[in-house]
C-alpha atoms as a PDB file:
ATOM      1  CA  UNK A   1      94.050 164.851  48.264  1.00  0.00           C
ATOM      2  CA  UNK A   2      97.664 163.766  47.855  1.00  0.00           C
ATOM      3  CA  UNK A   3      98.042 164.998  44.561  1.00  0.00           C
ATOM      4  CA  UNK A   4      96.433 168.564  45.952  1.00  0.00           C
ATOM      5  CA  UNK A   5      98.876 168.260  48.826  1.00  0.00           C
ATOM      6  CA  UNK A   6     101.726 168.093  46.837  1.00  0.00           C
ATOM      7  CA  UNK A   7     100.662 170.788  44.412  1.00  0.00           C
ATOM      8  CA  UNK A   8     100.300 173.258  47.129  1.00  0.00           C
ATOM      9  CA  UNK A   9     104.041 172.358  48.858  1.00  0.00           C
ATOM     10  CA  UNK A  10     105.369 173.500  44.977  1.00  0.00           C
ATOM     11  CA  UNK A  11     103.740 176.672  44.908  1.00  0.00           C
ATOM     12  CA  UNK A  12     104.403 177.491  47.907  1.00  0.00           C
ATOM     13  CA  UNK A  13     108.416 176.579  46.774  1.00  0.00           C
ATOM     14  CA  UNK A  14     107.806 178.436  43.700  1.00  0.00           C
ATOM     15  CA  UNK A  15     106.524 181.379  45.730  1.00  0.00           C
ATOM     16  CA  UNK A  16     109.569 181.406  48.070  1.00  0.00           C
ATOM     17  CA  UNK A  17     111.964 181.604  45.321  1.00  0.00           C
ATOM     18  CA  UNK A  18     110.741 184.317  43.032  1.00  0.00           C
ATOM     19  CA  UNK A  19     109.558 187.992  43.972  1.00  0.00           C
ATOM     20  CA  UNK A  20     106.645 188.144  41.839  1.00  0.00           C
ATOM     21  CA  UNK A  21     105.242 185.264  39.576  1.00  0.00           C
ATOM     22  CA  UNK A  22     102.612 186.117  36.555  1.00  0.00           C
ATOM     23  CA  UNK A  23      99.052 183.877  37.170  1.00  0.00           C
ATOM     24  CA  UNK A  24     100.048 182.019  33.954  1.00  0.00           C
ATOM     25  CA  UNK A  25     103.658 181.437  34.562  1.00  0.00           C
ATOM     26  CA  UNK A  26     102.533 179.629  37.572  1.00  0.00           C
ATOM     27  CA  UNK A  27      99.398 177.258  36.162  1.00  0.00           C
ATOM     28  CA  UNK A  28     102.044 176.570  33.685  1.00  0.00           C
ATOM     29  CA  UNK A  29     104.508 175.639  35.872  1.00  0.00           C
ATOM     30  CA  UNK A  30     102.299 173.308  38.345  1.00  0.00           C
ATOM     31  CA  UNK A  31     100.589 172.339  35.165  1.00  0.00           C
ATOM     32  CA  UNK A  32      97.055 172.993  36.616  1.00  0.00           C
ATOM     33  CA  UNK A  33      94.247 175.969  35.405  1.00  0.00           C
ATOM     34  CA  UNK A  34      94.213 179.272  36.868  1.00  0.00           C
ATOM     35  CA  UNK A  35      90.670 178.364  38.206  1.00  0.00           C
ATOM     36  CA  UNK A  36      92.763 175.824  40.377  1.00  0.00           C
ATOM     37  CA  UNK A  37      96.016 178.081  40.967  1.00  0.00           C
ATOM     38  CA  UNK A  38      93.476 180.211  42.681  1.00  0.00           C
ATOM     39  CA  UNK A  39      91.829 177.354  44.835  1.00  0.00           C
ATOM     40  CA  UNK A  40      95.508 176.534  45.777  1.00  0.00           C
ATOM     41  CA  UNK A  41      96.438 180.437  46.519  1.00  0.00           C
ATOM     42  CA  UNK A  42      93.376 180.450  49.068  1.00  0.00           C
ATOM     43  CA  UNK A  43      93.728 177.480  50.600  1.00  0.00           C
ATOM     44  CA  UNK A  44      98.129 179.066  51.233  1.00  0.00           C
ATOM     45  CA  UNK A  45      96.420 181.939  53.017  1.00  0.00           C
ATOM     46  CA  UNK A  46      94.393 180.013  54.993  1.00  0.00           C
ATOM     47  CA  UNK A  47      97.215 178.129  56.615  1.00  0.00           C
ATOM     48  CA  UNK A  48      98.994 182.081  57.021  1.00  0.00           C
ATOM     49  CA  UNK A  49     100.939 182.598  54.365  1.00  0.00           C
ATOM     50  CA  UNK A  50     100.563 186.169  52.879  1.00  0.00           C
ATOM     51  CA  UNK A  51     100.040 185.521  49.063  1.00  0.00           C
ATOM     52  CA  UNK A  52      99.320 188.912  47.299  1.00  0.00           C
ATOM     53  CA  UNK A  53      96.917 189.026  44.415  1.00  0.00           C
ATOM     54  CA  UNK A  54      97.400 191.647  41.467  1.00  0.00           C
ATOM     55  CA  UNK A  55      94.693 191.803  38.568  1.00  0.00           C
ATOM     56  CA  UNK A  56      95.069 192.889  35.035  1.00  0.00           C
ATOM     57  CA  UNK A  57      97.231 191.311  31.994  1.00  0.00           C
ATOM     58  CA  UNK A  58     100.250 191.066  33.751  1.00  0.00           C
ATOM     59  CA  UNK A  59      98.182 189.851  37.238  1.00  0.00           C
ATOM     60  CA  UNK A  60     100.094 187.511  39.366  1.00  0.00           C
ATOM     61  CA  UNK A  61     101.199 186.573  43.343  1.00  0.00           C
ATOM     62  CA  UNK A  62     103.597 187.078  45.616  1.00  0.00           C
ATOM     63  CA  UNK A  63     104.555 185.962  48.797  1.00  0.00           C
ATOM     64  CA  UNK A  64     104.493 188.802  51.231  1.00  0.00           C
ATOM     65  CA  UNK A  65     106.132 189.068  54.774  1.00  0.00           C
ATOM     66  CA  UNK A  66     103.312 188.573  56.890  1.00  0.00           C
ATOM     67  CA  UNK A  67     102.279 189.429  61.103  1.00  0.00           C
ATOM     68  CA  UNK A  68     103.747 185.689  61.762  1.00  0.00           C
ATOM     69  CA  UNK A  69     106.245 183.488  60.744  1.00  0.00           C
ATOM     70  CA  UNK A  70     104.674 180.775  58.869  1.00  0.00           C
ATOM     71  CA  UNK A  71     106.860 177.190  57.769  1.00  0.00           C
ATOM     72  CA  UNK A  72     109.264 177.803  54.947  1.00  0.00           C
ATOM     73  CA  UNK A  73     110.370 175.320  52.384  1.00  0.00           C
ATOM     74  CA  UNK A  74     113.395 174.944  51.991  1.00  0.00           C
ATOM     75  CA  UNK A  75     115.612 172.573  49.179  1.00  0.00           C
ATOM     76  CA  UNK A  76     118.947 170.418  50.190  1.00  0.00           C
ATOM     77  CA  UNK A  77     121.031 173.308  49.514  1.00  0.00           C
ATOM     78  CA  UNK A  78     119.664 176.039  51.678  1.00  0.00           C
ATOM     79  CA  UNK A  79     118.959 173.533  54.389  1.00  0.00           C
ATOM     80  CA  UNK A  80     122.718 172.554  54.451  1.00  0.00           C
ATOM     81  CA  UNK A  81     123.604 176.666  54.645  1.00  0.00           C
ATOM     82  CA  UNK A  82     121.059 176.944  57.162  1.00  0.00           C
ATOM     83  CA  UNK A  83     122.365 174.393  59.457  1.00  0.00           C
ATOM     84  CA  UNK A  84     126.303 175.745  58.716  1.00  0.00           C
ATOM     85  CA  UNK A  85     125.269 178.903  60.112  1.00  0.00           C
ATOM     86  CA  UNK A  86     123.215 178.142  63.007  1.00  0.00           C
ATOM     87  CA  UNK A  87     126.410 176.146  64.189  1.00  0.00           C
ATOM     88  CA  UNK A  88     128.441 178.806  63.532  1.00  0.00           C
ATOM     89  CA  UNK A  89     126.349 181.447  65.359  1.00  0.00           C
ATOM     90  CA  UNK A  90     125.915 178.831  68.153  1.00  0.00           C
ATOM     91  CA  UNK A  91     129.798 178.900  68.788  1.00  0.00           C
ATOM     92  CA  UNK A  92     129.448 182.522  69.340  1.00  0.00           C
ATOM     93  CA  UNK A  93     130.347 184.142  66.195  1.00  0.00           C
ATOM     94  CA  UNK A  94     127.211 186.512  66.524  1.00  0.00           C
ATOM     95  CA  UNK A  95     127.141 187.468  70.239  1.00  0.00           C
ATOM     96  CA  UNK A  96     123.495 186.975  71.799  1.00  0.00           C
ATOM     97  CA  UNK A  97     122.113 184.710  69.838  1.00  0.00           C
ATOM     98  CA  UNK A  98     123.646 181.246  71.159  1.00  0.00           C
ATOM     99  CA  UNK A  99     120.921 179.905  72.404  1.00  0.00           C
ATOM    100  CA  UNK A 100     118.300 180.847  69.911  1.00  0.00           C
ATOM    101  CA  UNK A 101     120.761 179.012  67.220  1.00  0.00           C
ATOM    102  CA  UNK A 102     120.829 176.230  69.395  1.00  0.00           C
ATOM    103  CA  UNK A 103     117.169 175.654  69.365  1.00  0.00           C
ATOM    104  CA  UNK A 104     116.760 176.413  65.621  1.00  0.00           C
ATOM    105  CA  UNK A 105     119.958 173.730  64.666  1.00  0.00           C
ATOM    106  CA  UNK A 106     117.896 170.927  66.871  1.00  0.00           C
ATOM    107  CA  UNK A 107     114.867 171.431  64.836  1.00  0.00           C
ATOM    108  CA  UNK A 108     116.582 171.670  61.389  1.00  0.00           C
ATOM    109  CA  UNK A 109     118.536 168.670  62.070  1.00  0.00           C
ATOM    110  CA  UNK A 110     115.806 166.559  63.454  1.00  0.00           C
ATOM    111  CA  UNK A 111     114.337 166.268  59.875  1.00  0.00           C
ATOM    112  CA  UNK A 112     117.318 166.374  58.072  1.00  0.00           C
ATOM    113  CA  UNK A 113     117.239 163.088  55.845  1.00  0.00           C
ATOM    114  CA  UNK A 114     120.780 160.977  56.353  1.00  0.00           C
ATOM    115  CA  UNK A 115     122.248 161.996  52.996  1.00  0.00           C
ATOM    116  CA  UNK A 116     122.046 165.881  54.217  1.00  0.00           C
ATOM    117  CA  UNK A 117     123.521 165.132  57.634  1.00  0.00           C
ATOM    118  CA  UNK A 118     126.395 163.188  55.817  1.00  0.00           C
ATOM    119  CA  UNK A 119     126.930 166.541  53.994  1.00  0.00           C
ATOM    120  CA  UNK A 120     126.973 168.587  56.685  1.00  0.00           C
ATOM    121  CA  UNK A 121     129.446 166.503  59.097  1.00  0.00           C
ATOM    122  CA  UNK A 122     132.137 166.492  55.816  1.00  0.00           C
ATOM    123  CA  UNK A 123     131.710 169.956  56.237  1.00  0.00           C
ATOM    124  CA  UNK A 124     132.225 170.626  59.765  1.00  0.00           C
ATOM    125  CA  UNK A 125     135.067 167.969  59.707  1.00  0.00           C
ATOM    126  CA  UNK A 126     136.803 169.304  56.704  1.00  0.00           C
ATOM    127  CA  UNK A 127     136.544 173.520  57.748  1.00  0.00           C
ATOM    128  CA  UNK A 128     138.959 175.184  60.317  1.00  0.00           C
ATOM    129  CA  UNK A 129     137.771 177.825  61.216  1.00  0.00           C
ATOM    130  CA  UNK A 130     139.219 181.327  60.579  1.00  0.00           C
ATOM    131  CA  UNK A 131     138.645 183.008  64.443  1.00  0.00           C
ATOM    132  CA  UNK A 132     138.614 180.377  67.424  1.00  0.00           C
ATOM    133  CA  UNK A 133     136.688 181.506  70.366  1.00  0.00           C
ATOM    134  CA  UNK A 134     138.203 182.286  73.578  1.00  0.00           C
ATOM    135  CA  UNK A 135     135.841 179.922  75.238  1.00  0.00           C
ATOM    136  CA  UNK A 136     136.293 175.682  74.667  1.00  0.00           C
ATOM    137  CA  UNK A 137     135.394 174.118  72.087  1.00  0.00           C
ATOM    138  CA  UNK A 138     132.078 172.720  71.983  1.00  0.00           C
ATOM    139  CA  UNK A 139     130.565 169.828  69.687  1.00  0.00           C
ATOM    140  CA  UNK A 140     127.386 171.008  68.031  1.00  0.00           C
ATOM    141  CA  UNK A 141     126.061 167.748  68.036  1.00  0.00           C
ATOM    142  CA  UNK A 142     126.472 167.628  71.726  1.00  0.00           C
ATOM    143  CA  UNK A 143     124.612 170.985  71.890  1.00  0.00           C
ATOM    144  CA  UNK A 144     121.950 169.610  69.657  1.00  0.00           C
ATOM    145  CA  UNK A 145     121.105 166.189  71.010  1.00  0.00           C
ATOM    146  CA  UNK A 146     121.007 168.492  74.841  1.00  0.00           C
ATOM    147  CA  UNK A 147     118.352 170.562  73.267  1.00  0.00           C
ATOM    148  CA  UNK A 148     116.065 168.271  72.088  1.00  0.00           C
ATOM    149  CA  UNK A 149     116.018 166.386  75.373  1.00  0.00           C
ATOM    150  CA  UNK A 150     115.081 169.652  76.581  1.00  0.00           C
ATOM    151  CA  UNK A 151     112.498 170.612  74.402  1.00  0.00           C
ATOM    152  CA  UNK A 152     110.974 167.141  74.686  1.00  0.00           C
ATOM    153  CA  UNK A 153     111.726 166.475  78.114  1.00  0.00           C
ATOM    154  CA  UNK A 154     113.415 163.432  77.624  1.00  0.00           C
ATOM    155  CA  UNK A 155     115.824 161.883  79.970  1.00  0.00           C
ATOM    156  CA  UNK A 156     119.513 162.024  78.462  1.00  0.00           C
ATOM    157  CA  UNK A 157     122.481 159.845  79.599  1.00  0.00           C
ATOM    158  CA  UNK A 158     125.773 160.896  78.980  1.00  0.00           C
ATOM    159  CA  UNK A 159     129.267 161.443  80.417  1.00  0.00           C
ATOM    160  CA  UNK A 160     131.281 163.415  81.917  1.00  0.00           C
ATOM    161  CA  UNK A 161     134.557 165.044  83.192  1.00  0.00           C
ATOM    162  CA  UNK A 162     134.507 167.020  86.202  1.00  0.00           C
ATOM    163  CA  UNK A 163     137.535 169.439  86.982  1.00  0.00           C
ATOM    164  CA  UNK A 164     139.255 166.994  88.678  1.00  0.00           C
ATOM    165  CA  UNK A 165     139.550 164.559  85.792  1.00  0.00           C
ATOM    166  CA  UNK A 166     137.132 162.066  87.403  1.00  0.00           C
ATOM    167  CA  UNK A 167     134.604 160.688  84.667  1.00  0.00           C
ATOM    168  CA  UNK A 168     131.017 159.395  85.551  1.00  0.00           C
ATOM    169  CA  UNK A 169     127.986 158.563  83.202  1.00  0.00           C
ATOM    170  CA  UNK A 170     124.824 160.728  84.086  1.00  0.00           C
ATOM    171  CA  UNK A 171     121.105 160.439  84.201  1.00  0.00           C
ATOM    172  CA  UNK A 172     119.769 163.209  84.082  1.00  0.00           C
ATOM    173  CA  UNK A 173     116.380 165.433  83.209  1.00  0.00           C
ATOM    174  CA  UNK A 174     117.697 168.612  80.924  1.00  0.00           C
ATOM    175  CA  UNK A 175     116.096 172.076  81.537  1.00  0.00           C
ATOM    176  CA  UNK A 176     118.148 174.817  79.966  1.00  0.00           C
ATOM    177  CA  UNK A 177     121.046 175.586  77.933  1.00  0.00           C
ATOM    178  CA  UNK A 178     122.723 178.868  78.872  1.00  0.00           C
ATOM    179  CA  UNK A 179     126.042 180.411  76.956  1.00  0.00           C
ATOM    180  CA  UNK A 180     127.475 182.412  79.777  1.00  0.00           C
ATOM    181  CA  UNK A 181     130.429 184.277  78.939  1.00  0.00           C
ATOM    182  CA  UNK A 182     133.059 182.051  76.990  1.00  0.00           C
ATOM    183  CA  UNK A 183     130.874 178.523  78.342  1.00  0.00           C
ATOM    184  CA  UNK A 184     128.060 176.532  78.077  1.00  0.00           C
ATOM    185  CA  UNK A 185     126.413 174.972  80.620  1.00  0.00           C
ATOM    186  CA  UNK A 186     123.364 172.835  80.803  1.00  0.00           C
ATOM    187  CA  UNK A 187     121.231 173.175  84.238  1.00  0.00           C
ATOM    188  CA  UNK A 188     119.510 169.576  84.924  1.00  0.00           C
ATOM    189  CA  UNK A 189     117.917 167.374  87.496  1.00  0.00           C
ATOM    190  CA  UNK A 190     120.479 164.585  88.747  1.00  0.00           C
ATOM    191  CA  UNK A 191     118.244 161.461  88.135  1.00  0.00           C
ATOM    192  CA  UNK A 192     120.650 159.284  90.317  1.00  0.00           C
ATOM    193  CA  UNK A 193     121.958 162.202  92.662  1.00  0.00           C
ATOM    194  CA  UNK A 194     118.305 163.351  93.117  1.00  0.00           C
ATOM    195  CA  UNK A 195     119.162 167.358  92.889  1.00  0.00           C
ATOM    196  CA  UNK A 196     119.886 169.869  90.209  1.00  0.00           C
ATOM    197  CA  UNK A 197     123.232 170.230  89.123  1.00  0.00           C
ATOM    198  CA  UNK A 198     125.262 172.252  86.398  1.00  0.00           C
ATOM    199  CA  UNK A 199     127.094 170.404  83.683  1.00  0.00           C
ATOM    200  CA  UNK A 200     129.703 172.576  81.406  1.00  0.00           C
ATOM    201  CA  UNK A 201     128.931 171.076  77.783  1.00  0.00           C
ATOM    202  CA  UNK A 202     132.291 171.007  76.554  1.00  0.00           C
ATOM    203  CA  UNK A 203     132.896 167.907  79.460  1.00  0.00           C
ATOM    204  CA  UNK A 204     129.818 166.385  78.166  1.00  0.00           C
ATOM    205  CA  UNK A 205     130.410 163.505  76.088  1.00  0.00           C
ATOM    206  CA  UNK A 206     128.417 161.264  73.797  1.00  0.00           C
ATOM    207  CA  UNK A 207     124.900 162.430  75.236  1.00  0.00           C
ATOM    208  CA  UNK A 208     121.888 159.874  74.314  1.00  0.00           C
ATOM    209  CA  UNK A 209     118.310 160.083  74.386  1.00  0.00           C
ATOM    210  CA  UNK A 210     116.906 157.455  76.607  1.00  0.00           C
ATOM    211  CA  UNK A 211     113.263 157.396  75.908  1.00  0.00           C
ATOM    212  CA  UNK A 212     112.216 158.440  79.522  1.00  0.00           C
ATOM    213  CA  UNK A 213     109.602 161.366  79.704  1.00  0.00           C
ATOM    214  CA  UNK A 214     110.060 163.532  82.539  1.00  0.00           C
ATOM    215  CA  UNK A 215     107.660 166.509  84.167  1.00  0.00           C
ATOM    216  CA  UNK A 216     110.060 169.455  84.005  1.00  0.00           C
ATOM    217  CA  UNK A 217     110.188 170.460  88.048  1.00  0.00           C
ATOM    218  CA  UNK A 218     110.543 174.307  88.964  1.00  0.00           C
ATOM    219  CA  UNK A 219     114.212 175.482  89.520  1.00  0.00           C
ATOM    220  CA  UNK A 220     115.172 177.183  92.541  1.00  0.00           C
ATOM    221  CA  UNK A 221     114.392 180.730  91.801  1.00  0.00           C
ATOM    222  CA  UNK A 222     113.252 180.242  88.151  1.00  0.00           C
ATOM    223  CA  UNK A 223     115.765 182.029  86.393  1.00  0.00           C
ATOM    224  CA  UNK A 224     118.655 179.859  84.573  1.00  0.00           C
ATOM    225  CA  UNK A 225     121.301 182.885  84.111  1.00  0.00           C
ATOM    226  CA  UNK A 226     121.143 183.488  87.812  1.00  0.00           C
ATOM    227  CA  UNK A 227     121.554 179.703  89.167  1.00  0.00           C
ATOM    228  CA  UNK A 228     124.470 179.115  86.603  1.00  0.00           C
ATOM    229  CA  UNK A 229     125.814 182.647  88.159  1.00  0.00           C
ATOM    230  CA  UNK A 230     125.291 181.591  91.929  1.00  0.00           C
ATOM    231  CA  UNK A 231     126.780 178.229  91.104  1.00  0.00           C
ATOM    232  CA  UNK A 232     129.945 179.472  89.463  1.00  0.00           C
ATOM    233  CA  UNK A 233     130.226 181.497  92.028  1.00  0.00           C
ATOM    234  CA  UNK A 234     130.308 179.196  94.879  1.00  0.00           C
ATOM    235  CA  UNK A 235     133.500 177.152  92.977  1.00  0.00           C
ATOM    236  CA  UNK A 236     136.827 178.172  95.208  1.00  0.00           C
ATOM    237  CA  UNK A 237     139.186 179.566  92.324  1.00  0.00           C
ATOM    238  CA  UNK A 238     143.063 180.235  93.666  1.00  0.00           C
ATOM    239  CA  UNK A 239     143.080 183.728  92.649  1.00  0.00           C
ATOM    240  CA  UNK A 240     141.411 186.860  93.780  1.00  0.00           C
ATOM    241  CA  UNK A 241     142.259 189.825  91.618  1.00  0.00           C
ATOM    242  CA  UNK A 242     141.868 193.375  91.803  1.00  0.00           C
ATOM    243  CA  UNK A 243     143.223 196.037  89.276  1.00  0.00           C
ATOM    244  CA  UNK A 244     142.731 199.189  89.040  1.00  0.00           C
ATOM    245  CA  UNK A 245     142.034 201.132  85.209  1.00  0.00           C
ATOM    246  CA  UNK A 246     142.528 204.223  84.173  1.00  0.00           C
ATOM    247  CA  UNK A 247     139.214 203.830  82.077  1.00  0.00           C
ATOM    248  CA  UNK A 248     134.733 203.797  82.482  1.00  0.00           C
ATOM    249  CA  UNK A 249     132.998 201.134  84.534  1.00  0.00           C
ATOM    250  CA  UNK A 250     131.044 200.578  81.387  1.00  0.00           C
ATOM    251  CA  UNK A 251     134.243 200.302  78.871  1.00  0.00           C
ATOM    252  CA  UNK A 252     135.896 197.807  81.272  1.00  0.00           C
ATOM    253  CA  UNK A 253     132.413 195.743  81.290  1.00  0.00           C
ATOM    254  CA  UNK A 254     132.479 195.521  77.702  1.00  0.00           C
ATOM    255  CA  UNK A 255     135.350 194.046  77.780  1.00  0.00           C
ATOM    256  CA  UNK A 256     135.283 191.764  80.959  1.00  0.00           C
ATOM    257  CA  UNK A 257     131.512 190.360  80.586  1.00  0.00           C
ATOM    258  CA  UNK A 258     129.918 188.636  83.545  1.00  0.00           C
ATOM    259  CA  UNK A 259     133.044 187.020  84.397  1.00  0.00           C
ATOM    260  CA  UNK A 260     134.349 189.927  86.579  1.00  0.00           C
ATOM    261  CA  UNK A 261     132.754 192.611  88.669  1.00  0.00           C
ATOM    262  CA  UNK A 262     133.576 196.233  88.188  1.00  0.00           C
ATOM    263  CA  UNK A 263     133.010 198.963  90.126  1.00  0.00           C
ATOM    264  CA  UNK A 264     132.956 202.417  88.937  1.00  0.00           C
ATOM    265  CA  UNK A 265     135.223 204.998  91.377  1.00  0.00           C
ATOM    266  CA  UNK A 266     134.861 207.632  89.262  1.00  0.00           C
ATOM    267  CA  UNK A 267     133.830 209.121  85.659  1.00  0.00           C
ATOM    268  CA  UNK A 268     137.225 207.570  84.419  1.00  0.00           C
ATOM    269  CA  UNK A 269     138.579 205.505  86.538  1.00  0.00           C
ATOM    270  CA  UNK A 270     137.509 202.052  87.887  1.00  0.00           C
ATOM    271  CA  UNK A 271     138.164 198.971  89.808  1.00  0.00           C
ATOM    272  CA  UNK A 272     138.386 195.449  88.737  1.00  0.00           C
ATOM    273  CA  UNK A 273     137.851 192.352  91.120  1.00  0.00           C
ATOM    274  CA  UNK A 274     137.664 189.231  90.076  1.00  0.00           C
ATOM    275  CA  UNK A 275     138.681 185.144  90.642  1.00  0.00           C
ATOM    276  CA  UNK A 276     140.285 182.835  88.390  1.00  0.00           C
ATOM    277  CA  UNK A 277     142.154 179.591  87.972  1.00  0.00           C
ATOM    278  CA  UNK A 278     145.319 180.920  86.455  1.00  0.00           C
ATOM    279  CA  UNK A 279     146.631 184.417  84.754  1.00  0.00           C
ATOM    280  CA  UNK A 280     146.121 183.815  80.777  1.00  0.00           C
ATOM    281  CA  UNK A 281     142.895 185.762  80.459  1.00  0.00           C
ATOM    282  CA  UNK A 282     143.935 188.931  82.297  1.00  0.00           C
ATOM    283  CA  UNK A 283     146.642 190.288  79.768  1.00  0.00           C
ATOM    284  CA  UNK A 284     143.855 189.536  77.075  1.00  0.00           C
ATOM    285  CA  UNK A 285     141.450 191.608  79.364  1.00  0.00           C
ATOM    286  CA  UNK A 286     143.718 194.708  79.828  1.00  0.00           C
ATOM    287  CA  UNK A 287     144.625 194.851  76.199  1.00  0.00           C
ATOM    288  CA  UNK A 288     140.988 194.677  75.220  1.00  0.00           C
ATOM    289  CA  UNK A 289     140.367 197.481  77.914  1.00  0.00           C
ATOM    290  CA  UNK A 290     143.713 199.576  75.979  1.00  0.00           C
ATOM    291  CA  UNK A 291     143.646 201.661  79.434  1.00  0.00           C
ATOM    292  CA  UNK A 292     146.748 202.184  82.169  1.00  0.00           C
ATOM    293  CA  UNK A 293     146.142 200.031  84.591  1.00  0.00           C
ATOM    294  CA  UNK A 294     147.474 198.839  88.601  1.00  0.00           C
ATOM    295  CA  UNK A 295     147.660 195.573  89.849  1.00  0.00           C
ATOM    296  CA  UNK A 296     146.437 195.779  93.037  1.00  0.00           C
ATOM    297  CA  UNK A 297     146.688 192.236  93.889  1.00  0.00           C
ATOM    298  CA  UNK A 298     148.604 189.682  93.530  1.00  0.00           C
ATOM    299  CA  UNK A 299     151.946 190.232  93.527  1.00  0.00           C
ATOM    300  CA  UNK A 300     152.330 186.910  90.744  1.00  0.00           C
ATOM    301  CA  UNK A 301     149.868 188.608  88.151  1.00  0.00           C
ATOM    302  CA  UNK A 302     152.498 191.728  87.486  1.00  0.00           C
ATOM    303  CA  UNK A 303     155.096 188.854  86.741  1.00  0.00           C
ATOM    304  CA  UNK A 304     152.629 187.154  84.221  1.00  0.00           C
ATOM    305  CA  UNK A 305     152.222 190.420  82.637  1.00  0.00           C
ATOM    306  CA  UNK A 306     155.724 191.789  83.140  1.00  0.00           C
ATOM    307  CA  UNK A 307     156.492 188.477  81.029  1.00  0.00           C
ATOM    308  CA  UNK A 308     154.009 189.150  78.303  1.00  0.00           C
ATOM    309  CA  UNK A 309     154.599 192.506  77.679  1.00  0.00           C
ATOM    310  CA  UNK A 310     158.354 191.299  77.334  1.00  0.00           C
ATOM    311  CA  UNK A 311     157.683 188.958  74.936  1.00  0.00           C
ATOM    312  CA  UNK A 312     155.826 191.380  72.822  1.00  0.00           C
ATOM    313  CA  UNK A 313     158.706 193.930  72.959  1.00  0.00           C
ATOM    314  CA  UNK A 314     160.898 191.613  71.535  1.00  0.00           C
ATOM    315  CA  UNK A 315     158.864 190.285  69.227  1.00  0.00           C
ATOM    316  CA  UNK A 316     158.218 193.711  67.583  1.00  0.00           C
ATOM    317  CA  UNK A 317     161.766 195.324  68.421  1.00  0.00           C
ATOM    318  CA  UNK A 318     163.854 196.748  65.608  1.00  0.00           C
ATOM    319  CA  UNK A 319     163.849 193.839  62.590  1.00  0.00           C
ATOM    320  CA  UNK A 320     166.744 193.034  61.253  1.00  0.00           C
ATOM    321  CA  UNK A 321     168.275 195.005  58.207  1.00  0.00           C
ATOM    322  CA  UNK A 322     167.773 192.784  54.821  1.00  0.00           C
ATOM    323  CA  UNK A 323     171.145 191.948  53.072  1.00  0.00           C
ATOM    324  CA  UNK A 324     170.808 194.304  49.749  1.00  0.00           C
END
């Protein structure tokens, strides 16, 4: 049974790799007759994988796309690219997709042998990457370890900074991971606190499984995106802004996210509001927008601007004439 086992996991490898594989090149290859290459092609599509028969001289298989997604085999080098770009598109780099790369990096990693993982920290410690997000950085090992304790409901401890500077270690029961905007944040129940609180990642630190199962409760009005949003919400931030663009609702949207409201006054023209800890977003904001604009309020964000936009004129204002 072994030795079938084993047979099967290489031509189903062999399968993956090549389009189309003649019945001969394949007994040859698993060393076996085609009486058995067939026994092992039927026993593929009973576990769901779409092997394709052709007859004649040149009959062979291939491996079809099927109505599922069956398990794929993969070798040490595609499972090293495959984890490099789930990280990647888990820091954002393909908007939308976060959270699904999330889930897919805990799996891969979870049976990654040692001598992979070693691999794939030398390369995360030894790239910089080309196009830093606007958001904080976040540790995908962080992000992973937080989404297997959510997947197997498994009480984490960890710590973390709140936005005072004050550090504490946590207990807590995960639930969700949710990218919102330039952030993630992980919704959990406060073992110790006994209530659900929101924990940005990028103040988690050094998160550990702790062995404790845990019956996932229901959160208040069930959806994540929304009790992040009412949370955030509820934080006092200094400044309330309002500007007003010469530009769509939905062009201003694109641009702002969830982290601002806007409210459409006309076909082209809208209004901005929003609240914030400081001013080094907004002039990012505008520019994105590329619409005239009025600051409506406050008086201190036309200085920050008024500043920027003075910087840039002299840093693109007549260069200086080259000695011939």
């Amino acid at each position: 049974m072994a030795n079938t086992s084993s047979r099967m996991l290489r031509l189903l490898s062999l399968l993956q790799t090549h389009r189309y594989w003649t019945g001969s090149e394949l007994a040859d290859r698993l060393d076996v007759s085609e009486r058995t290459l067939r026994r092992d092609v039927d026993r593929l599509r009973e576990l769901g994988y779409p092997v394709e028969a052709s007859r004649g001289v040149a009959g062979g298989y291939q491996l079809q796309s099927g109505a599922a997604m069956p398990p794929l085999l993969v070798d040490d080098e595609e499972a090293v690219a495959i984890a490099v770009g789930l990280r990647t598109a888990a820091g954002g780099a393909v908007t939308g997709i976060e959270e699904t790369s999330v889930r897919a990096l805990a799996k891969v990693i979870q049976v990654m042998p040692p001598r992979l993982r070693r691999r794939l920290d030398a390369l995360r410690t030894s790239t910089v990457p080309a196009l830093p997000g606007n958001g904080p950085t976040v540790d995908a090992e962080v992000l992973t370890t937080l989404a297997q304790g959510c997947r197997d409901e498994e009480r984490l401890r960890f710590g973390y900074t709140a936005r005072d500077g004050a550090r504490t270690t946590r207990l807590a029961e995960p639930f969700r991971l949710v990218p919102l905007g330039r952030r993630w944040y992980l919704i959990a129940w406060d073992a110790e606190r006994h209530d659900w609180r929101t924990f940005r990642v990028d103040r988690i630190s050094a998160p550990e499984p702790t062995g404790l199962r845990f019956r996932p409760r229901d959160l208040p009005g069930g959806d994540p995106v929304a009790f992040i949003r009412d949370r955030l919400a509820s934080i006092p931030r200094p400044h309330q802004i309002t500007v007003l663009l010469q530009a769509p609702a939905e062009r201003v949207r694109a641009a702002v996210g969830q982290w601002a409201t806007v409210e459409e006054l006309d076909d082209g023209t809208s209004r901005l509001l929003m609240s914030d800890e400081g001013f080094d977003w907004m002039p990012l904001v505008l520019a994105s927008v590329g619409a005239e604009f009025e600051v409506v309020h406050p008086p201190a964000l036309r200085d920050r601007l008024r500043a920027v936009g003075e910087l840039f004129l002299r840093s693109c204002g007549p260069a200086a004439e080259k000695p011939a």
